[in-house]
N, C-alpha and C. Protein backbone atom coordinates (compact mmCIF):
# COMPACT_ATOMS: atom_id res chain seq x y z
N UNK A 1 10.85 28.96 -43.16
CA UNK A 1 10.74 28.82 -41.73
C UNK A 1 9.39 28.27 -41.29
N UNK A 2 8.47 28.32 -41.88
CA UNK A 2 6.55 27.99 -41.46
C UNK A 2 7.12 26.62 -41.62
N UNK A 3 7.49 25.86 -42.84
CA UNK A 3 7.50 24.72 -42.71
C UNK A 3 8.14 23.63 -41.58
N UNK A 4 9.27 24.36 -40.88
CA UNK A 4 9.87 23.60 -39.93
C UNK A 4 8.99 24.20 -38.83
N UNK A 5 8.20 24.43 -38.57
CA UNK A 5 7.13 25.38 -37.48
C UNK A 5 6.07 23.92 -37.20
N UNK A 6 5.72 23.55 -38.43
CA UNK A 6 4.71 22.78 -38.07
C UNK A 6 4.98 21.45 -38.31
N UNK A 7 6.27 20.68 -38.61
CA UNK A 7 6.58 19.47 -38.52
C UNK A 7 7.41 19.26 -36.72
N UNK A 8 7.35 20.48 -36.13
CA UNK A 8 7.87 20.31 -34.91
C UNK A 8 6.78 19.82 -33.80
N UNK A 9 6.65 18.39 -33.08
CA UNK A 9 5.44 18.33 -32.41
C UNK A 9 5.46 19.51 -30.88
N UNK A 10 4.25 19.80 -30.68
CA UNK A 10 4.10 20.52 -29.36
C UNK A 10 4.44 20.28 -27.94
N UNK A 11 3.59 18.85 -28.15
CA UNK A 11 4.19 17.71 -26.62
C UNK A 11 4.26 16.55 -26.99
N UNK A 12 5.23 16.04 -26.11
CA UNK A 12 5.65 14.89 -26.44
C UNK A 12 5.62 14.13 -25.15
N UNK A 13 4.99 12.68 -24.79
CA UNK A 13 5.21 12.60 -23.36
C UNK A 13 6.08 11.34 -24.09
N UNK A 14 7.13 10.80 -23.62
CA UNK A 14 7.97 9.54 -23.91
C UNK A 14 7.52 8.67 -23.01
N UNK A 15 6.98 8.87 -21.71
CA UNK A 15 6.30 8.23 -20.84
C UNK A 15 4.84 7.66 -20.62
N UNK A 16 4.29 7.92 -21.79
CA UNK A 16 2.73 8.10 -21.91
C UNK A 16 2.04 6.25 -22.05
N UNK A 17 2.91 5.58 -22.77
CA UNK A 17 2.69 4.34 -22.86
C UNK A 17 3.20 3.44 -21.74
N UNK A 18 3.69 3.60 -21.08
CA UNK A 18 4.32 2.96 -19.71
C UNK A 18 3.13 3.31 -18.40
N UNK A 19 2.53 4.95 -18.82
CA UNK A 19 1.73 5.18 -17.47
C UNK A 19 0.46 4.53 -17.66
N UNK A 20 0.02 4.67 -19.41
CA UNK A 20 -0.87 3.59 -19.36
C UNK A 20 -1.28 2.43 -19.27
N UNK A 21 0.21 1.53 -18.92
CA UNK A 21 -0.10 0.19 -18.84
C UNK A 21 -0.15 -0.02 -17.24
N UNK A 22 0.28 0.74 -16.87
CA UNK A 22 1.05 0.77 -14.95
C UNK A 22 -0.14 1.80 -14.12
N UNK A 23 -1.56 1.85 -14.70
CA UNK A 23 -2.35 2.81 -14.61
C UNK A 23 -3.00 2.15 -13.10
N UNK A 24 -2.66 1.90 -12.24
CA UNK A 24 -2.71 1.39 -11.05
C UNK A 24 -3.02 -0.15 -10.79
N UNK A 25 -3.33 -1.08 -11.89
CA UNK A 25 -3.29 -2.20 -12.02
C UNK A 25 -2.31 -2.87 -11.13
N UNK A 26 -0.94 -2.49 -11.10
CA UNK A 26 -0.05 -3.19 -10.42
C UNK A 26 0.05 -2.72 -9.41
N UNK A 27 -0.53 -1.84 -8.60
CA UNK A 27 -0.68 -1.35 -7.19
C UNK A 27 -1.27 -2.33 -6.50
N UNK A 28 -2.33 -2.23 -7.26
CA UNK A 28 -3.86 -3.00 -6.00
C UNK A 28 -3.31 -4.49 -5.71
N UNK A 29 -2.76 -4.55 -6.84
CA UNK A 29 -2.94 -6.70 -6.59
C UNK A 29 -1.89 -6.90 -5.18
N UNK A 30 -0.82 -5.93 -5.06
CA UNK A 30 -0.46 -6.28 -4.28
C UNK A 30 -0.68 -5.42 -2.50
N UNK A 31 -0.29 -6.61 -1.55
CA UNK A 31 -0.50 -5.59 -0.35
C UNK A 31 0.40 -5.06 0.39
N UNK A 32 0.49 -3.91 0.87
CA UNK A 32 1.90 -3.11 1.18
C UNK A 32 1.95 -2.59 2.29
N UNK A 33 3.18 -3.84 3.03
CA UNK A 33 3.19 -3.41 4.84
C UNK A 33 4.51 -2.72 4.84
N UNK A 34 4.07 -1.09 5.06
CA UNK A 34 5.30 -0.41 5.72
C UNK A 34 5.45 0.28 6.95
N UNK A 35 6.69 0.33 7.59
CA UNK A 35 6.41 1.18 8.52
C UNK A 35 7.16 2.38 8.56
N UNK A 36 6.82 3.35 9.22
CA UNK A 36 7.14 4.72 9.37
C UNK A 36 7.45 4.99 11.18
N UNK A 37 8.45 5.90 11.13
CA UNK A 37 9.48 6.11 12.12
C UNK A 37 8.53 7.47 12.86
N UNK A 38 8.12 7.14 13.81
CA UNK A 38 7.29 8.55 14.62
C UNK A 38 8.48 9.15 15.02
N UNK A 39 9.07 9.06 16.60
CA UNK A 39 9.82 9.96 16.90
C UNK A 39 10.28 9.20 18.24
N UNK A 40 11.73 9.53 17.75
CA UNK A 40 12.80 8.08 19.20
C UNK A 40 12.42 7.10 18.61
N UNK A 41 12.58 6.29 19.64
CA UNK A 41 12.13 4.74 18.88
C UNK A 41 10.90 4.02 18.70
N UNK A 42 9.85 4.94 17.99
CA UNK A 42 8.60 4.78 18.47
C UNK A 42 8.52 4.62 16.83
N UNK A 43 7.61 3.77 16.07
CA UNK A 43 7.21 3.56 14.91
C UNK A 43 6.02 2.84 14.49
N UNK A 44 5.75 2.84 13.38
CA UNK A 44 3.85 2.79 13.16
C UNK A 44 4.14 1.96 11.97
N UNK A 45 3.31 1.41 11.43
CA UNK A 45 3.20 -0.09 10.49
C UNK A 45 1.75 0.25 10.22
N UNK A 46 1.80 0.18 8.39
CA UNK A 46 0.68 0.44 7.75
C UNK A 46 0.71 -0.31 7.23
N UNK A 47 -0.94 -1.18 6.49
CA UNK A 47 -1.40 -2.23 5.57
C UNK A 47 -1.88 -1.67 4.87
N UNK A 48 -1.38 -1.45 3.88
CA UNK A 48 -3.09 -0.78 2.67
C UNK A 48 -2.65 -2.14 1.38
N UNK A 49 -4.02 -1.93 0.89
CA UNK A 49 -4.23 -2.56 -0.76
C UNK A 49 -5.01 -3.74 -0.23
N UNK A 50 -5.57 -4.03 0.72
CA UNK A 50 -6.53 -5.07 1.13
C UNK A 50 -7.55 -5.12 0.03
N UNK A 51 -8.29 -6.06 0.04
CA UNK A 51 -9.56 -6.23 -1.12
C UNK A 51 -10.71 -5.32 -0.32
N UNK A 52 -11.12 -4.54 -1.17
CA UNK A 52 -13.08 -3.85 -0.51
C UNK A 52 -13.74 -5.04 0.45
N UNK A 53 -13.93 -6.36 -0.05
CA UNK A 53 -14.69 -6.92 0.38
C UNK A 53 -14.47 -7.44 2.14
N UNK A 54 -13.21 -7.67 2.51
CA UNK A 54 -12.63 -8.11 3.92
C UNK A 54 -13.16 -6.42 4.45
N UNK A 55 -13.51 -7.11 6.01
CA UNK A 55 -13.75 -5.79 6.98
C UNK A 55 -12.71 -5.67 8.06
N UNK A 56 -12.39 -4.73 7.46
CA UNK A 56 -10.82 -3.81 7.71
C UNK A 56 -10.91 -3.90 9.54
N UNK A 57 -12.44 -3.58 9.66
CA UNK A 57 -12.80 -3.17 11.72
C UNK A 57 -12.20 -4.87 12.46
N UNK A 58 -12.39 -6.21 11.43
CA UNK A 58 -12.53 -7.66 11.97
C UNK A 58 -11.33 -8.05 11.94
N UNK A 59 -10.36 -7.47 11.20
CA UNK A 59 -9.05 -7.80 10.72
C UNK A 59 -8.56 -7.09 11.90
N UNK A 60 -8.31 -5.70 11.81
CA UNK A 60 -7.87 -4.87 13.20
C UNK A 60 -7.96 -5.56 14.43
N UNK A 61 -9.15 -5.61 14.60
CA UNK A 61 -9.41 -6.39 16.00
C UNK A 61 -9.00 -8.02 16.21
N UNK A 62 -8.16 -8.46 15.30
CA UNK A 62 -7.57 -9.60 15.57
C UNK A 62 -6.20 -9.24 14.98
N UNK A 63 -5.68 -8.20 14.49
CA UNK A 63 -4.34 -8.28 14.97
C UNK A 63 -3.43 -7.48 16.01
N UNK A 64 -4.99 -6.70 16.04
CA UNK A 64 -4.68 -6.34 18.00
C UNK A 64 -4.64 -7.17 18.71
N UNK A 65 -5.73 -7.83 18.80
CA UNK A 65 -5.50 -8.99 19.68
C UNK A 65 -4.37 -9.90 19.88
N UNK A 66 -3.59 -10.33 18.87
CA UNK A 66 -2.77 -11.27 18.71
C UNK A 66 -1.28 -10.83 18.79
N UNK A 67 -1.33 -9.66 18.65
CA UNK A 67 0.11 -8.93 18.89
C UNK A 67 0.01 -7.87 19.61
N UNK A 68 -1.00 -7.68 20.52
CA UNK A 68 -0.83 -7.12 22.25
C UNK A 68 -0.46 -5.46 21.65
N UNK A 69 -1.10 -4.67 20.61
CA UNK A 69 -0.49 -3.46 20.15
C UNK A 69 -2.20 -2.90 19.69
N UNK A 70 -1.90 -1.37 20.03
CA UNK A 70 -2.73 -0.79 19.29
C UNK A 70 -2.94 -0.47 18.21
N UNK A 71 -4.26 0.36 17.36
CA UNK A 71 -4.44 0.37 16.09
C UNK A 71 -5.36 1.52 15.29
N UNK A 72 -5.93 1.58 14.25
CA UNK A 72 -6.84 2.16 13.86
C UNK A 72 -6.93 1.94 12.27
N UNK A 73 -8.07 2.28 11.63
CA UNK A 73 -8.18 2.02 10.55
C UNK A 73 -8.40 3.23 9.54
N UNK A 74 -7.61 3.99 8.76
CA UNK A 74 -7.80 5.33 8.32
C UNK A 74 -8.20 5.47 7.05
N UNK A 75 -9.02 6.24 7.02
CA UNK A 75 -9.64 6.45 5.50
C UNK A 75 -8.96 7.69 4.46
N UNK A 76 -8.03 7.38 3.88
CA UNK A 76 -7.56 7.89 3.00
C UNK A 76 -8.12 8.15 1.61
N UNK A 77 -8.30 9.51 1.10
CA UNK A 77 -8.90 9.56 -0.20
C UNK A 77 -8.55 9.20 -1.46
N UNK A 78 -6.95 9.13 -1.15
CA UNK A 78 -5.70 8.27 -2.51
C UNK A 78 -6.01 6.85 -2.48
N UNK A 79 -5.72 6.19 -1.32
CA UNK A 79 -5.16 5.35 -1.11
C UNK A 79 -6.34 4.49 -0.50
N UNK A 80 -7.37 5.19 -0.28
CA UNK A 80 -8.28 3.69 0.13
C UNK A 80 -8.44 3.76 1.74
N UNK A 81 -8.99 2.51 2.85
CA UNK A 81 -8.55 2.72 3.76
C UNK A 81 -6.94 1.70 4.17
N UNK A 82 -6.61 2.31 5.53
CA UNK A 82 -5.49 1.84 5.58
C UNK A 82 -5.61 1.54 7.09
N UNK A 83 -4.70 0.19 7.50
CA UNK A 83 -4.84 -0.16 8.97
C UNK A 83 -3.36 0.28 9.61
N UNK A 84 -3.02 0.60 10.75
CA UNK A 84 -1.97 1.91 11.13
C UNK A 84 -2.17 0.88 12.34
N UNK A 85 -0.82 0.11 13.33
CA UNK A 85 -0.91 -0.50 14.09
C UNK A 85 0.53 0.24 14.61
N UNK A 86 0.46 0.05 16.02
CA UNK A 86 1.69 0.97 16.97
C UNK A 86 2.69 -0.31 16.71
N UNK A 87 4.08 0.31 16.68
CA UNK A 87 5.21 -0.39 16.28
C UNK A 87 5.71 -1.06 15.05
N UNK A 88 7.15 -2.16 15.42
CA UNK A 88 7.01 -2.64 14.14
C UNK A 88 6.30 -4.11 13.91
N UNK A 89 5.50 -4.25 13.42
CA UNK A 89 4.78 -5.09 13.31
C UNK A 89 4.91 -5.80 11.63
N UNK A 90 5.91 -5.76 11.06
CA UNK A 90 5.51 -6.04 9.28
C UNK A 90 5.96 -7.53 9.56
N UNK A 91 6.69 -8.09 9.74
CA UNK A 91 6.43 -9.44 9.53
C UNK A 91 5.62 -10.04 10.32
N UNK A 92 5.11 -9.76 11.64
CA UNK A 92 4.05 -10.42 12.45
C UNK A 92 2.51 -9.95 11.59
N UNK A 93 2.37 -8.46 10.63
CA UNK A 93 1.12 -8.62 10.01
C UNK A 93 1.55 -9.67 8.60
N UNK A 94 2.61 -9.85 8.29
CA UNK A 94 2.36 -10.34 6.77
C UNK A 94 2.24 -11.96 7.18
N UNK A 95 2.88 -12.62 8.60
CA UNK A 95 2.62 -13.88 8.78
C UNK A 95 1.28 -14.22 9.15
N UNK A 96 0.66 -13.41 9.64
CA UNK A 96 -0.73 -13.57 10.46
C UNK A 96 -1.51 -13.35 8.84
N UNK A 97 -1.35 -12.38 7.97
CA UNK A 97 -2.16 -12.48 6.06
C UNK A 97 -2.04 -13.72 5.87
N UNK A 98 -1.05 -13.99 5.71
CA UNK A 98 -0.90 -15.53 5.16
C UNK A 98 -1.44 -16.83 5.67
N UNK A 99 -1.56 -16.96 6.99
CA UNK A 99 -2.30 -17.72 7.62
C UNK A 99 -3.20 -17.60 8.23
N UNK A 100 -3.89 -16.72 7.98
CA UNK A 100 -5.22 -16.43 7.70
C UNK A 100 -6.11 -16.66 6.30
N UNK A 101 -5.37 -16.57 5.30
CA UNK A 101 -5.44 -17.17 4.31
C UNK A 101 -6.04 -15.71 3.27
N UNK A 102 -6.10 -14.70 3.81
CA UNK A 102 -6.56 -13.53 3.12
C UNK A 102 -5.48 -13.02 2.32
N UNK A 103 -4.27 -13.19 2.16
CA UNK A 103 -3.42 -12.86 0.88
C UNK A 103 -2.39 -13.66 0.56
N UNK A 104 -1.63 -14.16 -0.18
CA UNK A 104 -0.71 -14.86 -0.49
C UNK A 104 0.65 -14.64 -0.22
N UNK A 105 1.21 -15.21 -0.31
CA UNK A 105 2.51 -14.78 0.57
C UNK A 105 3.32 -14.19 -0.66
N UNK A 106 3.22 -14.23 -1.72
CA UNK A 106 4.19 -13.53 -2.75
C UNK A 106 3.25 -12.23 -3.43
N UNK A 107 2.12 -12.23 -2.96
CA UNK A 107 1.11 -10.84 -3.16
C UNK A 107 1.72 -9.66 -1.71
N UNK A 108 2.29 -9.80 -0.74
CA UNK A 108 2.81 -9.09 0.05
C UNK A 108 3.97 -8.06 -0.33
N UNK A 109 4.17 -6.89 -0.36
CA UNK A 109 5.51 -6.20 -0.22
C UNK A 109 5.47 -5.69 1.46
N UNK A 110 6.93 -5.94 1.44
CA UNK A 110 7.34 -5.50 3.14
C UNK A 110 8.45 -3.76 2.45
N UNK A 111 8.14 -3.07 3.29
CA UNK A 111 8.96 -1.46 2.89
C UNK A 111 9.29 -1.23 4.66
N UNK A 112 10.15 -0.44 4.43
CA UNK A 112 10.74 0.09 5.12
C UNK A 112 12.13 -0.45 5.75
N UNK A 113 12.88 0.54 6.63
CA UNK A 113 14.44 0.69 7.04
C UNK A 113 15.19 -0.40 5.97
């Protein structure tokens, strides 16, 4: 019985080589406009995965401007900061990325409904 005791491994993750290749590498590159459903028909549109270097305050304030909606920019400890604009706004922010020239149009994911 000892012998089948210690050819049995302890842990095993089957997943261990997949989390290390997917170790957030494929998060960042891309940028991820979703929106979320407040309450009635009221809903909120988030940008996160922007680069450090763009200022999140210069970006806000021109896509307030340009789509007549409010905003804010939230500092999340997971996730980085994140820009939170009133309504649905995901294809008016991912057209305004793109021609602006700050992300590429196939670096975008759109989420939600």
């Amino acid at each position: 019985m000892s012998e089948f005791d210690t050819n049995i491994p302890t842990t095993y993750d089957p997943f261990a080589e997949a989390n290390a290749e997917d170790s957030g590498a494929g998060t960042k590159e891309y940028v991820h406009v979703r929106v979320q459903q407040r309450n009635g028909r009221k809903s909120l549109t988030t940008v996160q995965g922007l680069k450090k270097e763009f200022s999140y305050s210069k970006i806000l304030k021109d896509l307030k401007k340009e789509f007549c909606c409010n905003g804010t920019v939230v500092e999340d400890p997971e996730l980085g900061q994140v820009i939170q604009l009133q309504g649905d706004q995901r294809k008016n922010v991912s057209t305004f990325l793109v021609q602006a020239g700050i992300v590429k149009k196939e670096k975008i994911k759109l989420h939600g409904f």
